[in-house]
PDB file of N, CA and C in Angstrom:
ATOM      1  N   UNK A   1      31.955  71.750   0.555  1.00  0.00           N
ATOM      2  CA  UNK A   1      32.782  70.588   0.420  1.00  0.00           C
ATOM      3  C   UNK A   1      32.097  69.527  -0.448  1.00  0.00           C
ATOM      4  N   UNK A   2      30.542  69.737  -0.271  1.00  0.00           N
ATOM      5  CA  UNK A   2      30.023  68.230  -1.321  1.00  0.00           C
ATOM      6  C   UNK A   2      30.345  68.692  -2.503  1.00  0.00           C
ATOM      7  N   UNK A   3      29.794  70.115  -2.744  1.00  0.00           N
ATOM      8  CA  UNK A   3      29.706  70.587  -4.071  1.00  0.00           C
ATOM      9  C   UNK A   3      31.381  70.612  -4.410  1.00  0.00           C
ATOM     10  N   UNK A   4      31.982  70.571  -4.130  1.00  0.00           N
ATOM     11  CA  UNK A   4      33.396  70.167  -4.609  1.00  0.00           C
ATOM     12  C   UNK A   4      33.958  68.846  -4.858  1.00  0.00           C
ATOM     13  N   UNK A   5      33.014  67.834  -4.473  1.00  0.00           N
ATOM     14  CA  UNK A   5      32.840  66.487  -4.648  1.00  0.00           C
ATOM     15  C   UNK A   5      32.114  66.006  -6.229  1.00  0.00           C
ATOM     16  N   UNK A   6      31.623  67.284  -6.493  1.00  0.00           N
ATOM     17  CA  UNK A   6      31.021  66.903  -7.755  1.00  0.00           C
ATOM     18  C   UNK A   6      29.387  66.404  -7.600  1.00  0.00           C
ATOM     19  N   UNK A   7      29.080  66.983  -6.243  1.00  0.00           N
ATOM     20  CA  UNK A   7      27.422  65.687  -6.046  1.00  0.00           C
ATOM     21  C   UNK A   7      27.028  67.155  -4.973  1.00  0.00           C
ATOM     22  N   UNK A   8      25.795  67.673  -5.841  1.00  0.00           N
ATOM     23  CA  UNK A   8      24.663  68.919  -5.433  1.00  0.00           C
ATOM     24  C   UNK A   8      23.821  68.063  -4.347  1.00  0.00           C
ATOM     25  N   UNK A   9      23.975  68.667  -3.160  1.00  0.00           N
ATOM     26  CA  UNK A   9      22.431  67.541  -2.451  1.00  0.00           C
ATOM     27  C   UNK A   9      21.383  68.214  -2.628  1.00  0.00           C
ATOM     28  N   UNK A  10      21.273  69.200  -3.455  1.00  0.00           N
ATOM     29  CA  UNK A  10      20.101  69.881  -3.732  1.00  0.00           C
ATOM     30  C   UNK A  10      19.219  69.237  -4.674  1.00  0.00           C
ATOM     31  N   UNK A  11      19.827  68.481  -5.490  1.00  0.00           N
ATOM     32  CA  UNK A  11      19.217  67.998  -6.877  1.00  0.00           C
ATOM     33  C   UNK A  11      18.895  66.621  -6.055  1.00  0.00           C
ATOM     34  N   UNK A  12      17.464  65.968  -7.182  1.00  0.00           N
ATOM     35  CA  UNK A  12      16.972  64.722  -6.633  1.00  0.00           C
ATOM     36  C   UNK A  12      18.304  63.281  -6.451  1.00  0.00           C
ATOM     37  N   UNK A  13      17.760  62.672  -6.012  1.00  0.00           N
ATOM     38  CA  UNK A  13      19.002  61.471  -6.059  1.00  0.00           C
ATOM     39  C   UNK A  13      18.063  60.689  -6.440  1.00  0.00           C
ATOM     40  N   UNK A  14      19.376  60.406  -8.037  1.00  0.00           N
ATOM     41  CA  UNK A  14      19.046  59.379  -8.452  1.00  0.00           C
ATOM     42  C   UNK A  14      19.263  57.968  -8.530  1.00  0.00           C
ATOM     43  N   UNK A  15      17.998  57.102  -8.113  1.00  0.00           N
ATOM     44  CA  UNK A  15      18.890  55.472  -8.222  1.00  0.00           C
ATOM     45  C   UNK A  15      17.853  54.708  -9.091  1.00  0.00           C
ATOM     46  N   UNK A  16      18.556  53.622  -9.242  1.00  0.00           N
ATOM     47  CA  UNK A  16      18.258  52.972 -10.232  1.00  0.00           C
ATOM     48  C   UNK A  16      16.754  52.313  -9.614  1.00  0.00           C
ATOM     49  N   UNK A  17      15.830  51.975 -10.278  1.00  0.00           N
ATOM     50  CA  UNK A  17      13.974  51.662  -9.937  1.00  0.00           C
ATOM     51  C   UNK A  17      14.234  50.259  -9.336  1.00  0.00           C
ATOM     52  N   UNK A  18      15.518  49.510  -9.276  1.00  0.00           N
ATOM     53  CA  UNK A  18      15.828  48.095  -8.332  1.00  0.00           C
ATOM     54  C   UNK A  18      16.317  48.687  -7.266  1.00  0.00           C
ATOM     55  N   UNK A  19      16.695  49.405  -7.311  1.00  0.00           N
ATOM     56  CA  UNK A  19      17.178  50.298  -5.668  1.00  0.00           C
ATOM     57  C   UNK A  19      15.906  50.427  -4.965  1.00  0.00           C
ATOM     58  N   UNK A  20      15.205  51.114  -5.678  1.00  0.00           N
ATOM     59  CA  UNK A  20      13.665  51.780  -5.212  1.00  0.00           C
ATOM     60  C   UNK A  20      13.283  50.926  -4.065  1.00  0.00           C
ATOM     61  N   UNK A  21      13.452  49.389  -5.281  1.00  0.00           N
ATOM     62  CA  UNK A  21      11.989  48.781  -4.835  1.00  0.00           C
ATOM     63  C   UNK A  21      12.867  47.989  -3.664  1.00  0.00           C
ATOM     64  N   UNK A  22      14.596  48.105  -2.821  1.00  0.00           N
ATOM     65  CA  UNK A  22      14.787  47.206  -2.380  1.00  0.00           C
ATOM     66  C   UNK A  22      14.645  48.133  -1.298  1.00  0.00           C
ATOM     67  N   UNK A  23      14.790  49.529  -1.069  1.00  0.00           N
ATOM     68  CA  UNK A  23      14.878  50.349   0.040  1.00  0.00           C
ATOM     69  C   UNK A  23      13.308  49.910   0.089  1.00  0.00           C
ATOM     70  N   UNK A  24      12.557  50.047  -0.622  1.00  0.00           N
ATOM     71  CA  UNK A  24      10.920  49.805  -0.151  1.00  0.00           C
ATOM     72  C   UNK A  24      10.824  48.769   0.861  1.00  0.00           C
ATOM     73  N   UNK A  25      11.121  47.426   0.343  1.00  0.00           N
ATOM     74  CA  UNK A  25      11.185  46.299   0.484  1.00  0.00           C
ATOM     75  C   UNK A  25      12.030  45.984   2.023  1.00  0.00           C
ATOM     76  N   UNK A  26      12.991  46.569   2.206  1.00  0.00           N
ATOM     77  CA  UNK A  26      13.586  47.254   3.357  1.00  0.00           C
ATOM     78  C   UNK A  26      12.939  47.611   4.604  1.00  0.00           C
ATOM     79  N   UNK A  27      12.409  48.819   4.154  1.00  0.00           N
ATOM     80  CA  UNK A  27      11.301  49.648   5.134  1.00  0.00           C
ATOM     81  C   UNK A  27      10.308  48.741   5.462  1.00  0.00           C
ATOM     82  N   UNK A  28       9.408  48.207   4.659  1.00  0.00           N
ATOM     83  CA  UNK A  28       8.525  46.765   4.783  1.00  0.00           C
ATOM     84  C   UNK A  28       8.912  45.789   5.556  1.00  0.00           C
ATOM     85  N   UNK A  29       9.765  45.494   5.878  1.00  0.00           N
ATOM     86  CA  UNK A  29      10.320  44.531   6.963  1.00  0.00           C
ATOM     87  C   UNK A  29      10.636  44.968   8.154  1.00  0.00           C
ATOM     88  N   UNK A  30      10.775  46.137   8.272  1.00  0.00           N
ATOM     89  CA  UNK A  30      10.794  46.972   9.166  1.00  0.00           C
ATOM     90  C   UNK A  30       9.479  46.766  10.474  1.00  0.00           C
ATOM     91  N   UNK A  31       8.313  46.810   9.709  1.00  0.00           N
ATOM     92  CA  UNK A  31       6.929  46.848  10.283  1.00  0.00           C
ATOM     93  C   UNK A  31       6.603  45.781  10.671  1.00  0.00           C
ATOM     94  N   UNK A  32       6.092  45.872  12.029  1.00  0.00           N
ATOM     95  CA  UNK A  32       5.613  44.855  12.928  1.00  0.00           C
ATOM     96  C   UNK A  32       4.474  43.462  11.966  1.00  0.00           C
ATOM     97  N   UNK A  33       3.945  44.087  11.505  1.00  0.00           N
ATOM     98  CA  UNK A  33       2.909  42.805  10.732  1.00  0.00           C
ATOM     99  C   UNK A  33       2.890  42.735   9.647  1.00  0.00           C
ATOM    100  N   UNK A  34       4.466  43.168   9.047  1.00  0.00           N
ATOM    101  CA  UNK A  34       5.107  42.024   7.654  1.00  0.00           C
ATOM    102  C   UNK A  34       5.957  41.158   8.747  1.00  0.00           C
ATOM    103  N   UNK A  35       6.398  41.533   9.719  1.00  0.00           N
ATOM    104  CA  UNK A  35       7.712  41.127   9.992  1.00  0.00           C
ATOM    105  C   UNK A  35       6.943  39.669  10.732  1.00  0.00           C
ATOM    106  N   UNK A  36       5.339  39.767  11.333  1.00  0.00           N
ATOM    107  CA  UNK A  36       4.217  38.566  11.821  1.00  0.00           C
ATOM    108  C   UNK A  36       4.135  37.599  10.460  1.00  0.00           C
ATOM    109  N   UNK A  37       3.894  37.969   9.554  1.00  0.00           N
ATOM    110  CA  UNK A  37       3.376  37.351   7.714  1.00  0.00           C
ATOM    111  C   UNK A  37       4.753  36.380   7.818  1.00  0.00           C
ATOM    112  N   UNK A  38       5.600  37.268   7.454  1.00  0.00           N
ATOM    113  CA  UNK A  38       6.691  36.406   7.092  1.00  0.00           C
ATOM    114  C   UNK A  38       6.924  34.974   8.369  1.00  0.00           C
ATOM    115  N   UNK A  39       7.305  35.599   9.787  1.00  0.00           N
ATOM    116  CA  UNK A  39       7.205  34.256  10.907  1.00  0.00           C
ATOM    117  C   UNK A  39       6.199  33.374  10.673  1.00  0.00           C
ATOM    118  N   UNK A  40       4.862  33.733   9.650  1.00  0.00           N
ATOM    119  CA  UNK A  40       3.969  32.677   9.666  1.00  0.00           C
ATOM    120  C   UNK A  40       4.342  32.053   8.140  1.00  0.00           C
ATOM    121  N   UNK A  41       4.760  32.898   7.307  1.00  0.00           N
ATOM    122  CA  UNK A  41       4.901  31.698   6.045  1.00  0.00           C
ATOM    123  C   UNK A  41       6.333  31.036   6.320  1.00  0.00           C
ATOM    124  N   UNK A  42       7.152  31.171   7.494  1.00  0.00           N
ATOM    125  CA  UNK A  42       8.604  29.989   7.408  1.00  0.00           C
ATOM    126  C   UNK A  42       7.769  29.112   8.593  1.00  0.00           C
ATOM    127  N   UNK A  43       6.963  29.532   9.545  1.00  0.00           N
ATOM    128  CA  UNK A  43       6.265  28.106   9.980  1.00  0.00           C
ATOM    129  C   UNK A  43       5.225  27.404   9.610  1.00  0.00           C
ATOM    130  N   UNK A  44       4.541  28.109   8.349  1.00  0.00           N
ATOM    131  CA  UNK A  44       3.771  26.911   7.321  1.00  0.00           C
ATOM    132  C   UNK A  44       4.550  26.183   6.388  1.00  0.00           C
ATOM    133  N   UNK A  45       5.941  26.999   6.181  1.00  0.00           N
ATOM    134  CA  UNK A  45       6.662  25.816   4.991  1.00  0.00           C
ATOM    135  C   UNK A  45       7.120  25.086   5.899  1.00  0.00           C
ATOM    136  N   UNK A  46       8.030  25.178   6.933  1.00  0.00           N
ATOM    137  CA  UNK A  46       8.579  23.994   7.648  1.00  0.00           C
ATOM    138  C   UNK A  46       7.035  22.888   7.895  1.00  0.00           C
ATOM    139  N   UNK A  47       6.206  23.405   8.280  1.00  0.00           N
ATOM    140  CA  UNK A  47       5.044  22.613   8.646  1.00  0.00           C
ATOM    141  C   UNK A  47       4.566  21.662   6.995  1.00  0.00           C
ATOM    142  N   UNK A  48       4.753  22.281   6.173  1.00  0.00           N
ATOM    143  CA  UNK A  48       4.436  21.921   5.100  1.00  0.00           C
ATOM    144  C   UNK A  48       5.542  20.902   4.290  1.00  0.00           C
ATOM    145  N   UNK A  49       6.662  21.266   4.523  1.00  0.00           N
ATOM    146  CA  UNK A  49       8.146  20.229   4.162  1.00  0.00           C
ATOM    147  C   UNK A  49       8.029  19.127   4.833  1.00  0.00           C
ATOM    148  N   UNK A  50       7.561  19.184   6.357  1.00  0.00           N
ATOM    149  CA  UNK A  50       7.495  18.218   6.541  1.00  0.00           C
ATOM    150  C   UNK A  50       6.460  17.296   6.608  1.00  0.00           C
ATOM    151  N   UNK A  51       5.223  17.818   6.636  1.00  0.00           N
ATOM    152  CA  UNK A  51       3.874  16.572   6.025  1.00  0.00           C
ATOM    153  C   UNK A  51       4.480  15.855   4.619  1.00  0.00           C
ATOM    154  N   UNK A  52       5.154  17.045   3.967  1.00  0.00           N
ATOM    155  CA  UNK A  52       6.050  16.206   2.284  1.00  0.00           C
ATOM    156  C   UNK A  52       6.875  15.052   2.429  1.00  0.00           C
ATOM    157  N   UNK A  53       7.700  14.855   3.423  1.00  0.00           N
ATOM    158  CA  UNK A  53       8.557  14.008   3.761  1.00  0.00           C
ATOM    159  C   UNK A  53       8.016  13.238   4.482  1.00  0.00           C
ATOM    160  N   UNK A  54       7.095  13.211   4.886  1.00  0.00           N
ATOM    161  CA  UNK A  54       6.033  11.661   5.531  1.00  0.00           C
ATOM    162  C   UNK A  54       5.015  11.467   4.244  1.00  0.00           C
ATOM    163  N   UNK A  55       4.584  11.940   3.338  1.00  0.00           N
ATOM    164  CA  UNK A  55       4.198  11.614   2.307  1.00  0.00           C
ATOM    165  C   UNK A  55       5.101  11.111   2.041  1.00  0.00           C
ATOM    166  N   UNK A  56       6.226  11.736   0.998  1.00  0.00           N
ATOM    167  CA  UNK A  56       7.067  10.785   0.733  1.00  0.00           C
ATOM    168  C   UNK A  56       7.549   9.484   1.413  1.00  0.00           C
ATOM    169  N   UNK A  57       7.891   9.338   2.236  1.00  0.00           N
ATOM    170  CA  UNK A  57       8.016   8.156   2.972  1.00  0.00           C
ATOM    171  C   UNK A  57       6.782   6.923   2.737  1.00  0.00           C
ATOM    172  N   UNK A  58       5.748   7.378   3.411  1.00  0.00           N
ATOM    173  CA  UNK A  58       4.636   6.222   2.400  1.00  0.00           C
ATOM    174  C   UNK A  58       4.899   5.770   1.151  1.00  0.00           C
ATOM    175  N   UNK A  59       5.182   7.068   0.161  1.00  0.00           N
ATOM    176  CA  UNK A  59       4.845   6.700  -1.093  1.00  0.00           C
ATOM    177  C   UNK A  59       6.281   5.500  -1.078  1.00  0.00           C
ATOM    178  N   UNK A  60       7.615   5.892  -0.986  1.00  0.00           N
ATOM    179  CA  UNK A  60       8.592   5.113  -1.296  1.00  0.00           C
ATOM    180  C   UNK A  60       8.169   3.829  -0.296  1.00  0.00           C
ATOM    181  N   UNK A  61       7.934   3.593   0.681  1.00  0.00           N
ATOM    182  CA  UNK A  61       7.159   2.263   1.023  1.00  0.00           C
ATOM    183  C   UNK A  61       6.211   1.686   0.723  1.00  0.00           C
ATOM    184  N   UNK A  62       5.228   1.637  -0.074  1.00  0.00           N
ATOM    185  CA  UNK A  62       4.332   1.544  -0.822  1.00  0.00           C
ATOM    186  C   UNK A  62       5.153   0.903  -2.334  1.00  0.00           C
ATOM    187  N   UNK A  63       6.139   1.634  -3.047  1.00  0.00           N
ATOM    188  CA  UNK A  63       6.709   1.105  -3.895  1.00  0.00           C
ATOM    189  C   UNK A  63       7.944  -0.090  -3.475  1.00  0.00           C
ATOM    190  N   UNK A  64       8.062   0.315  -2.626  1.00  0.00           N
ATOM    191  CA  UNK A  64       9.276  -1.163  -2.194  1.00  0.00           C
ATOM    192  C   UNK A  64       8.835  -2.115  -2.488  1.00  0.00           C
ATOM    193  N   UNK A  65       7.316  -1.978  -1.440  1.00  0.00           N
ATOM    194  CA  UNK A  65       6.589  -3.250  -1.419  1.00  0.00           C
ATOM    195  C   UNK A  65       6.226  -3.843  -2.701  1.00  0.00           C
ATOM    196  N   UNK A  66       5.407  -2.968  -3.533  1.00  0.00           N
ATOM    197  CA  UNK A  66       5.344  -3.321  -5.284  1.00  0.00           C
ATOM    198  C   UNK A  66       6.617  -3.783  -5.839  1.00  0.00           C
ATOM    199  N   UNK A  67       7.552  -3.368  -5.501  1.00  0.00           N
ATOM    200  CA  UNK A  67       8.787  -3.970  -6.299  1.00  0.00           C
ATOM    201  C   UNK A  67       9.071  -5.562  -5.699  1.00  0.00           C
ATOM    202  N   UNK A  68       9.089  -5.632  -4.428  1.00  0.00           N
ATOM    203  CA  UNK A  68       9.149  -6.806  -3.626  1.00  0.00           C
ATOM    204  C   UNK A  68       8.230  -7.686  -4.088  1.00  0.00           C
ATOM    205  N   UNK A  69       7.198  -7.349  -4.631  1.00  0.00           N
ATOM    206  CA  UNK A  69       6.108  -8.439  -4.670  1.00  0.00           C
ATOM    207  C   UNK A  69       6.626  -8.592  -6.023  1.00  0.00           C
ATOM    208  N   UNK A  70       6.804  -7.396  -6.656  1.00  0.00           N
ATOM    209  CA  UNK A  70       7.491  -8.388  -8.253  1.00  0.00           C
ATOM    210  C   UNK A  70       8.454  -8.894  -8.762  1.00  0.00           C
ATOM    211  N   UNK A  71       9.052  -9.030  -7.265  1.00  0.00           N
ATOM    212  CA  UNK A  71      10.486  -9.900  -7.174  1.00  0.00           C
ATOM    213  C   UNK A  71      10.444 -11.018  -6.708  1.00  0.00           C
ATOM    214  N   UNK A  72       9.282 -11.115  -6.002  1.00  0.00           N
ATOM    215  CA  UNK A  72       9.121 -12.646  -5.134  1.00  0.00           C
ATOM    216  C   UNK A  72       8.099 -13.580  -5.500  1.00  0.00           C
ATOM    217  N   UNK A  73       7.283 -12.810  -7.118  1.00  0.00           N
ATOM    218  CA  UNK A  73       6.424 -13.611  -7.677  1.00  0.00           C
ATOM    219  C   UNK A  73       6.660 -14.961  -8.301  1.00  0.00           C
ATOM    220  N   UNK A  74       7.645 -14.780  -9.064  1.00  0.00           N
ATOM    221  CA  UNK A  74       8.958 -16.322  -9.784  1.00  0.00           C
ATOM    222  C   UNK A  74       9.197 -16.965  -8.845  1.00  0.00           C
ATOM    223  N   UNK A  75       9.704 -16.144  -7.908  1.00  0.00           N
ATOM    224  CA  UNK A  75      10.486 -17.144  -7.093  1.00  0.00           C
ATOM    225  C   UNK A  75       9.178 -18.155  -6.165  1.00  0.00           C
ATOM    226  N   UNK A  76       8.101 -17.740  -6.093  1.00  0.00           N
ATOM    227  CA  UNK A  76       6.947 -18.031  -5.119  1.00  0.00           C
ATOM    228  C   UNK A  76       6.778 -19.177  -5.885  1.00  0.00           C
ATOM    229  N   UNK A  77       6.215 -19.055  -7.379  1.00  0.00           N
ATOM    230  CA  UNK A  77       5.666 -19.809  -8.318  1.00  0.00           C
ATOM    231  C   UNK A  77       6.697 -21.320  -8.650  1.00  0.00           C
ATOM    232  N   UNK A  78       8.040 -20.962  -8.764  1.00  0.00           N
ATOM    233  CA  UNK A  78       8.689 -22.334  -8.427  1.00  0.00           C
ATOM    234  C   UNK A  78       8.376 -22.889  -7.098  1.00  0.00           C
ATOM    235  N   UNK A  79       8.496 -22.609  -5.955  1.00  0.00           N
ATOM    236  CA  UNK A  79       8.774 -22.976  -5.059  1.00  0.00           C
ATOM    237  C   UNK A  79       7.130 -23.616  -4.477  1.00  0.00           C
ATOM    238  N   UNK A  80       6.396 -22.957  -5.186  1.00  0.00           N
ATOM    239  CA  UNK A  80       4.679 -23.750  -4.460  1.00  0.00           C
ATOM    240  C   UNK A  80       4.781 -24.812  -5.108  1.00  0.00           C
ATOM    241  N   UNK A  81       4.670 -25.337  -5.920  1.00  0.00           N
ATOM    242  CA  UNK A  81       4.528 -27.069  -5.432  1.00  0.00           C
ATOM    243  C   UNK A  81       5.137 -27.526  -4.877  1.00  0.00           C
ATOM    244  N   UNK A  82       6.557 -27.070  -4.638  1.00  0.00           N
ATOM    245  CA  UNK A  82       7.979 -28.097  -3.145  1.00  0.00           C
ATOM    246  C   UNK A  82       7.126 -27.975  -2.113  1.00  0.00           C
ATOM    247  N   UNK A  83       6.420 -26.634  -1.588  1.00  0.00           N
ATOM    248  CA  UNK A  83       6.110 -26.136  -0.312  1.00  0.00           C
ATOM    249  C   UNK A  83       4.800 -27.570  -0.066  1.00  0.00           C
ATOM    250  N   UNK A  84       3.668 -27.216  -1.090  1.00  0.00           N
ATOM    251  CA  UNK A  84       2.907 -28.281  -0.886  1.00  0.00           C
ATOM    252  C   UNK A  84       3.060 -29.466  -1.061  1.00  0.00           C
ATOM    253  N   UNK A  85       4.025 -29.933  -1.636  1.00  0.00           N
ATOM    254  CA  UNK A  85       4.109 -31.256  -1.283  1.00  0.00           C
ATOM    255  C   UNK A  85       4.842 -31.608   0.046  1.00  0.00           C
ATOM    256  N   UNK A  86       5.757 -30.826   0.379  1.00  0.00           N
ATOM    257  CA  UNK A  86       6.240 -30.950   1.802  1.00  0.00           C
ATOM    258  C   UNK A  86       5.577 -30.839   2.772  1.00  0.00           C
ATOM    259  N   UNK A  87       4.056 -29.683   2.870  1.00  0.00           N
ATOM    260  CA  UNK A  87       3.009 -29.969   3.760  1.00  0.00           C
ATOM    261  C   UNK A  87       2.211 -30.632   3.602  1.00  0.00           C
ATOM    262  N   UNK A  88       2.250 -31.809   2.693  1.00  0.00           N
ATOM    263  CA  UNK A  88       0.948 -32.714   2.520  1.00  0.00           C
ATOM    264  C   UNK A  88       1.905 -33.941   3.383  1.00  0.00           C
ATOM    265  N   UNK A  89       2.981 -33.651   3.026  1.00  0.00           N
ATOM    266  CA  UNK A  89       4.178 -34.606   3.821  1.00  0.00           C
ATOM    267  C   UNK A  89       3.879 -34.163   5.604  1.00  0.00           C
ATOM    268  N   UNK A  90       3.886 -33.239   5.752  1.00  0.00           N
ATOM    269  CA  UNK A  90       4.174 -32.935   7.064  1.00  0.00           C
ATOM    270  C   UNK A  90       2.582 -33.282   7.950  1.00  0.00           C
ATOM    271  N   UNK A  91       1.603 -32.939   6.789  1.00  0.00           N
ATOM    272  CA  UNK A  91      -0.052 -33.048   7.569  1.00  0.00           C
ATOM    273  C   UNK A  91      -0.121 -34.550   7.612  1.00  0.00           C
ATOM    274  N   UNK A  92       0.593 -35.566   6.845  1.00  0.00           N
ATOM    275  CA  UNK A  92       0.427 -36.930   7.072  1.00  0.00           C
ATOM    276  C   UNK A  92       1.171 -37.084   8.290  1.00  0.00           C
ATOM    277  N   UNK A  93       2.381 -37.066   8.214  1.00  0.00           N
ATOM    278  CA  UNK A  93       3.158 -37.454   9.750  1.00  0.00           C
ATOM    279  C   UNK A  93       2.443 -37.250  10.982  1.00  0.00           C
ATOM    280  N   UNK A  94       1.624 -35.705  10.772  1.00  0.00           N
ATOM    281  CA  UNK A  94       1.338 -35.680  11.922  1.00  0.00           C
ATOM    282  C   UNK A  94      -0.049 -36.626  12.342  1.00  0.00           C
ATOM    283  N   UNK A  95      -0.567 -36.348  11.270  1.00  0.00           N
ATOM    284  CA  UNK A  95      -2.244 -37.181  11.397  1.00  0.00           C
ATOM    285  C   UNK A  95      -1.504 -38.976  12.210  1.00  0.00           C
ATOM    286  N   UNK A  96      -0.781 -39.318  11.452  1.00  0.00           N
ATOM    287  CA  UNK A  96      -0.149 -40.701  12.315  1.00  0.00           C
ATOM    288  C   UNK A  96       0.382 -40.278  13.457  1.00  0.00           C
ATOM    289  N   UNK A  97       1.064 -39.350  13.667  1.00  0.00           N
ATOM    290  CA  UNK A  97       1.325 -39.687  15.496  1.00  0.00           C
ATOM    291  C   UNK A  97      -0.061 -38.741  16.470  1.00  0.00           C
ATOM    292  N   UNK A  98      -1.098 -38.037  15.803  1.00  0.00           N
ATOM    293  CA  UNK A  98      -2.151 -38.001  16.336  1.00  0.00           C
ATOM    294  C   UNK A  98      -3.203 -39.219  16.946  1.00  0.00           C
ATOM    295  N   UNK A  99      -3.113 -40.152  15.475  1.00  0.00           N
ATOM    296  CA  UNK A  99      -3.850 -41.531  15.871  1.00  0.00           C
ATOM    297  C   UNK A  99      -2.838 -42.290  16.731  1.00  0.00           C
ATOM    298  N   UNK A 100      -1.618 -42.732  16.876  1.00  0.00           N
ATOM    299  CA  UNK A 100      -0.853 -43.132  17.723  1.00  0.00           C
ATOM    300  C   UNK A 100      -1.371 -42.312  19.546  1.00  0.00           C
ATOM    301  N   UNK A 101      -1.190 -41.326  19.213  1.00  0.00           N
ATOM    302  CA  UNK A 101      -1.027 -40.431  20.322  1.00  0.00           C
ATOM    303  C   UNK A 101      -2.839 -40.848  21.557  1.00  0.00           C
ATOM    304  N   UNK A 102      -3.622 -40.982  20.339  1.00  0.00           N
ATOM    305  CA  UNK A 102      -4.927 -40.808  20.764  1.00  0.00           C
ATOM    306  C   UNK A 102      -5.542 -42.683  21.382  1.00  0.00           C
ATOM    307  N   UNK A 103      -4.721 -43.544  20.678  1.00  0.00           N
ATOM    308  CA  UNK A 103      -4.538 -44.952  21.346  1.00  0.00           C
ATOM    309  C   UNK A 103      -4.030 -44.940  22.462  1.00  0.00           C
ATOM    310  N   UNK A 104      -3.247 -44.214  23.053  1.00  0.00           N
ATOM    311  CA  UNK A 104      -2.438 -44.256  23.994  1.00  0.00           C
ATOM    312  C   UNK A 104      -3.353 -43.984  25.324  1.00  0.00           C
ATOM    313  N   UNK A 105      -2.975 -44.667  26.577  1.00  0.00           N
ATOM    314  CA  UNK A 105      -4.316 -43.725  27.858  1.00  0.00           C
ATOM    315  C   UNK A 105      -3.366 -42.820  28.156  1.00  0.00           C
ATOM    316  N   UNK A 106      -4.092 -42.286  28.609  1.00  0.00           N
ATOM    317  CA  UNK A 106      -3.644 -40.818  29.565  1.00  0.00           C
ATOM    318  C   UNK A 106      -2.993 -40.913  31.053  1.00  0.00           C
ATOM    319  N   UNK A 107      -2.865 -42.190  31.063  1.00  0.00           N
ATOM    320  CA  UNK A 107      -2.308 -42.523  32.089  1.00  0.00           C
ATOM    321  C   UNK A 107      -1.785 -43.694  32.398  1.00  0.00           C
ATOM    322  N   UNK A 108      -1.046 -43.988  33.923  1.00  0.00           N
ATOM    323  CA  UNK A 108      -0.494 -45.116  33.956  1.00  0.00           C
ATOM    324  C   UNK A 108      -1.499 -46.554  33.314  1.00  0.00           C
ATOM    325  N   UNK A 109      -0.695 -47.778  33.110  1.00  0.00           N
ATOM    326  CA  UNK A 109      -1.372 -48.688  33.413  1.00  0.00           C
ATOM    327  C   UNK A 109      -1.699 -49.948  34.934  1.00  0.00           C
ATOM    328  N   UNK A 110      -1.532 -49.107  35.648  1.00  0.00           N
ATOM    329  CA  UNK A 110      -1.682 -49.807  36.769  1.00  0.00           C
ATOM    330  C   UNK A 110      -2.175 -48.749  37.865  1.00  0.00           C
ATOM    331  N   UNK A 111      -2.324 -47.453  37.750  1.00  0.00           N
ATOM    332  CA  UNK A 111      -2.402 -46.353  38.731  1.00  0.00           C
ATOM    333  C   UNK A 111      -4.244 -46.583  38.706  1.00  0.00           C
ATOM    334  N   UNK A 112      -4.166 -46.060  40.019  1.00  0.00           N
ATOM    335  CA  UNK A 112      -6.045 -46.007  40.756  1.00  0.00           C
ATOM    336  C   UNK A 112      -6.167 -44.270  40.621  1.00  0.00           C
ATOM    337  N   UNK A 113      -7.410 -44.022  40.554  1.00  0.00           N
ATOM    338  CA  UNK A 113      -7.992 -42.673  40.459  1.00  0.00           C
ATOM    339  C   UNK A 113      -7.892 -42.167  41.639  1.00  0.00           C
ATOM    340  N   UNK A 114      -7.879 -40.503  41.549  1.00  0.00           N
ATOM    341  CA  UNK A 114      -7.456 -40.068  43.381  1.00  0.00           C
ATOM    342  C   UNK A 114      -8.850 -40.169  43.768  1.00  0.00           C
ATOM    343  N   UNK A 115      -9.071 -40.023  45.167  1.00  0.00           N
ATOM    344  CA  UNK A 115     -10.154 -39.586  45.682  1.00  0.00           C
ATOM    345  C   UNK A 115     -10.461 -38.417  46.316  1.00  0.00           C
TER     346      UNK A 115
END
C-alpha cells in the first residue's frame, strides 16, 4: 500500500538539513539537563530585566533632577535678591521684638516668689 503511494520506506528519508537540526533540537529538550540550562537562563533573564529596570529608574531620576535644576536656575537667580531682601526684612523685625521681648520680666509685676 505505501509503495502504491509513491514513497519506498526502504530508501533513506529525505529532509531538508533545517528539519535535521529542529528534530535534533527537539530531542535536546527532551533531556533532563537541557531542560535544568534552559529553567536557569529564563531565571537569570527575569533576574537580570529586572536589576535593568531599577537601573533604569535611577538613571531617569537622576536626569529629572538635572533637568529640574536647569529649570529652576533663572528662575532662582531672579528671585535671590527679593528672597534676601525680604529676610534681611524679616531678621530685623524679629531682632526688635527679641529686644522688646527681653525688656519685658518674666513675670507679674506685683507677684512674690513661691516658697
Amino acid at each position: 500500500m505505501i509503495r502504491r503511494m509513491g514513497w519506498d520506506v526502504s530508501h533513506k528519508i529525505h529532509l531538508p538539513k533545517w528539519a535535521w537540526y529542529g528534530l535534533g533540537a527537539l530531542v535536546a529538550v527532551q533531556l533532563y539537563f537541557v531542560r535544568e540550562l534552559l529553567a536557569a537562563l529564563v531565571l537569570f533573564t527575569i533576574g537580570f530585566a529586572v536589576l535593568g529596570v531599577i537601573a533604569l529608574g535611577f538613571y531617569l531620576v537622576e536626569k529629572a533632577g538635572e533637568w529640574g535644576f536647569e529649570w529652576a536656575e533663572p528662575r532662582a537667580r531672579i528671585l535671590a535678591p527679593i528672597v534676601r531682601e525680604q529676610g534681611a526684612r524679616v531678621i530685623e523685625k524679629s531682632a526688635k521684638l527679641v529686644e522688646e521681648l527681653s525688656k519685658k520680666p518674666f513675670h507679674r509685676p506685683h507677684s512674690e516668689t513661691a516658697r
